[in-house]
C-alpha atoms as a PDB file:
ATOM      1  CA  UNK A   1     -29.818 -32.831 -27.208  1.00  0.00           C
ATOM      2  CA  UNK A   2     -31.847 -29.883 -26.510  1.00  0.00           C
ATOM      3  CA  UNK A   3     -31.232 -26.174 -28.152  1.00  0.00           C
ATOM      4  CA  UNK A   4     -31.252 -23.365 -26.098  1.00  0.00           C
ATOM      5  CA  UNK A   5     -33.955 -22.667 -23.539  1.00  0.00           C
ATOM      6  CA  UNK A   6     -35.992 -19.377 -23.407  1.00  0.00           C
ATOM      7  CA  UNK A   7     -33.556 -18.282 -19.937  1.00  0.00           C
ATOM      8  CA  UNK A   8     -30.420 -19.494 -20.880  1.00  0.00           C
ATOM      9  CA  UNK A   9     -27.444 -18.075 -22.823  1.00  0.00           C
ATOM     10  CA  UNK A  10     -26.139 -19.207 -25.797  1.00  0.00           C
ATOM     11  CA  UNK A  11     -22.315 -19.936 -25.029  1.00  0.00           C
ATOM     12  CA  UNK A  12     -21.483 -19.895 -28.620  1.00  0.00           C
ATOM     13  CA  UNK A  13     -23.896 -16.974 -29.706  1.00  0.00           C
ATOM     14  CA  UNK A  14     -24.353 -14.306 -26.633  1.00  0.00           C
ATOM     15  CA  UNK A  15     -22.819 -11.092 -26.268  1.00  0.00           C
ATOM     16  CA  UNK A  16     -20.348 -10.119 -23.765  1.00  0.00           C
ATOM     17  CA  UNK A  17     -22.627  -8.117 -22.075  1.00  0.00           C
ATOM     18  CA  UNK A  18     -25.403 -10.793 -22.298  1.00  0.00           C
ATOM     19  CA  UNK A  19     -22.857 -13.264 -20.245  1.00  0.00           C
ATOM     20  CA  UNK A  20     -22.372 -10.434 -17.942  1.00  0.00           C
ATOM     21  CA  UNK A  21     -25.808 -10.747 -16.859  1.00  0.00           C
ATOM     22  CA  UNK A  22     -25.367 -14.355 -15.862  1.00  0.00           C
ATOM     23  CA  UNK A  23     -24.816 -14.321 -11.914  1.00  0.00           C
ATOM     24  CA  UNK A  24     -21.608 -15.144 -10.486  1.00  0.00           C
ATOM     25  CA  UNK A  25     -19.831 -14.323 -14.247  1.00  0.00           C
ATOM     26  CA  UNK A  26     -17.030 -11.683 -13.849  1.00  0.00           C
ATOM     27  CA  UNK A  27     -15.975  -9.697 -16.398  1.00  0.00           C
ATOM     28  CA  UNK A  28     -12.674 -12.040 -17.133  1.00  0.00           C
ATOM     29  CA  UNK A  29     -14.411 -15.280 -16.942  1.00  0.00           C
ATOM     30  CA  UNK A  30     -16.516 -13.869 -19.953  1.00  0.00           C
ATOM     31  CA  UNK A  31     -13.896 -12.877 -21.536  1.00  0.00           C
ATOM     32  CA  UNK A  32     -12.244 -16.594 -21.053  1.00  0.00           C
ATOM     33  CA  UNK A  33     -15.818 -17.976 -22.628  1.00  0.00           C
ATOM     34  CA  UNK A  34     -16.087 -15.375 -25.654  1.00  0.00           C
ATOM     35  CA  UNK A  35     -12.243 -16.480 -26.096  1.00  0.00           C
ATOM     36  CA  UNK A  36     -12.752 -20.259 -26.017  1.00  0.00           C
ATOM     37  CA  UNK A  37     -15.452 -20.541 -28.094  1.00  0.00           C
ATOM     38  CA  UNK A  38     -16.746 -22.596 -29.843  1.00  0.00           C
ATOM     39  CA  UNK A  39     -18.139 -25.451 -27.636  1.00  0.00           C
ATOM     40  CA  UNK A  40     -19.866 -27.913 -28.031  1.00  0.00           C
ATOM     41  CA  UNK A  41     -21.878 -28.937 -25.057  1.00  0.00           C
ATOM     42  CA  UNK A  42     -21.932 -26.100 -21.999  1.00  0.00           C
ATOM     43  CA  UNK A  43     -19.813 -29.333 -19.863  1.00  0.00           C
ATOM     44  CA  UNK A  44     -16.973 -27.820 -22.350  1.00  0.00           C
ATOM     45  CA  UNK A  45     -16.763 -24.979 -19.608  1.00  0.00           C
ATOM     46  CA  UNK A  46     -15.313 -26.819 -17.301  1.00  0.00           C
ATOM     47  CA  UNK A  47     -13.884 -30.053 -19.198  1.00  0.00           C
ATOM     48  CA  UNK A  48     -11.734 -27.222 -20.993  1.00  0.00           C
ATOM     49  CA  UNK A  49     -11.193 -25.484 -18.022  1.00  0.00           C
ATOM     50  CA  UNK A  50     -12.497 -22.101 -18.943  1.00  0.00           C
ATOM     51  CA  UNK A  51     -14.432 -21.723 -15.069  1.00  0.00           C
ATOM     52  CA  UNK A  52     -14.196 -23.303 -12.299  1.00  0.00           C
ATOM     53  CA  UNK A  53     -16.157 -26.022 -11.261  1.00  0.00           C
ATOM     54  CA  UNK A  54     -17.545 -23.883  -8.492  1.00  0.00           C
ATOM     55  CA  UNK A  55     -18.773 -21.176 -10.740  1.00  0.00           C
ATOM     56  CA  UNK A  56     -20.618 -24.112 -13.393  1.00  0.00           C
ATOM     57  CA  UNK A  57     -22.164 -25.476 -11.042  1.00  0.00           C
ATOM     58  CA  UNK A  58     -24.003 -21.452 -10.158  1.00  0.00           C
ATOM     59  CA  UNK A  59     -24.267 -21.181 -13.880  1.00  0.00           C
ATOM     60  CA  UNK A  60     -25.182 -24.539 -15.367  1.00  0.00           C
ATOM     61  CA  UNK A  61     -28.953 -23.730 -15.818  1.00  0.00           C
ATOM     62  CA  UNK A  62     -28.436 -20.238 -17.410  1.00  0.00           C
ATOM     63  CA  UNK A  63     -26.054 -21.536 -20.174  1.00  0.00           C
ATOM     64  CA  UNK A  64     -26.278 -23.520 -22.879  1.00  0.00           C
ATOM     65  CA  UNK A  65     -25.076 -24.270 -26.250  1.00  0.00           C
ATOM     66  CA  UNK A  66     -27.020 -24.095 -29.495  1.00  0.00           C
ATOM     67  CA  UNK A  67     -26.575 -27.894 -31.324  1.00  0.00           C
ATOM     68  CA  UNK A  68     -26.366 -26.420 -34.589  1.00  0.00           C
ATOM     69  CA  UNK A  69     -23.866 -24.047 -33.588  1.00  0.00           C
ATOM     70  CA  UNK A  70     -21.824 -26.293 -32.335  1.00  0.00           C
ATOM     71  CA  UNK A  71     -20.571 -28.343 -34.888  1.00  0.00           C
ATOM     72  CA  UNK A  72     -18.755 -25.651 -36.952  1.00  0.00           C
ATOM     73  CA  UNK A  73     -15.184 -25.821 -37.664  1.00  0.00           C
ATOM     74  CA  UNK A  74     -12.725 -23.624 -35.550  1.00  0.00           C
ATOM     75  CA  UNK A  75     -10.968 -20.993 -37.487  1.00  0.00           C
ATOM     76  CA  UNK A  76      -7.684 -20.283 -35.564  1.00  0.00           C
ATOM     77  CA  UNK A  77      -6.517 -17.017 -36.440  1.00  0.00           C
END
């Protein structure tokens, strides 16, 4: 499993605005990502059904999910 690459976003790490700057993101499907994190491969997007299939399949190779990030716990609040 690779980490991040130098043009991709971390799903579990970025900013709002940094997803914002993915194209084809809108403002509510960032929200739905920021919302559903953690994950733990960027395939969580749409196996989880935070966006479409359509819309991963624009973003697949801006995104990505840092390994070490992804293996902590969920806190549910």
């Amino acid at each position: 499993v690779r980490l991040t690459g130098p043009n991709s976003v971390d799903l579990n790490q970025c900013s709002r605005e940094d997803l914002l700057r993915v194209p084809g993101l809108s403002e509510s499907l960032a929200d739905r990502i920021i919302d559903n994190r953690p994950y733990r491969h960027r395939l969580d997007l749409v196996a989880r059904m935070v966006v479409p299939s359509g819309v991963y399949q624009n973003i697949r190779d801006l995104v990505d999910v840092n390994t070490t990030a992804a293996h902590r716990s969920v806190v549910a609040s």
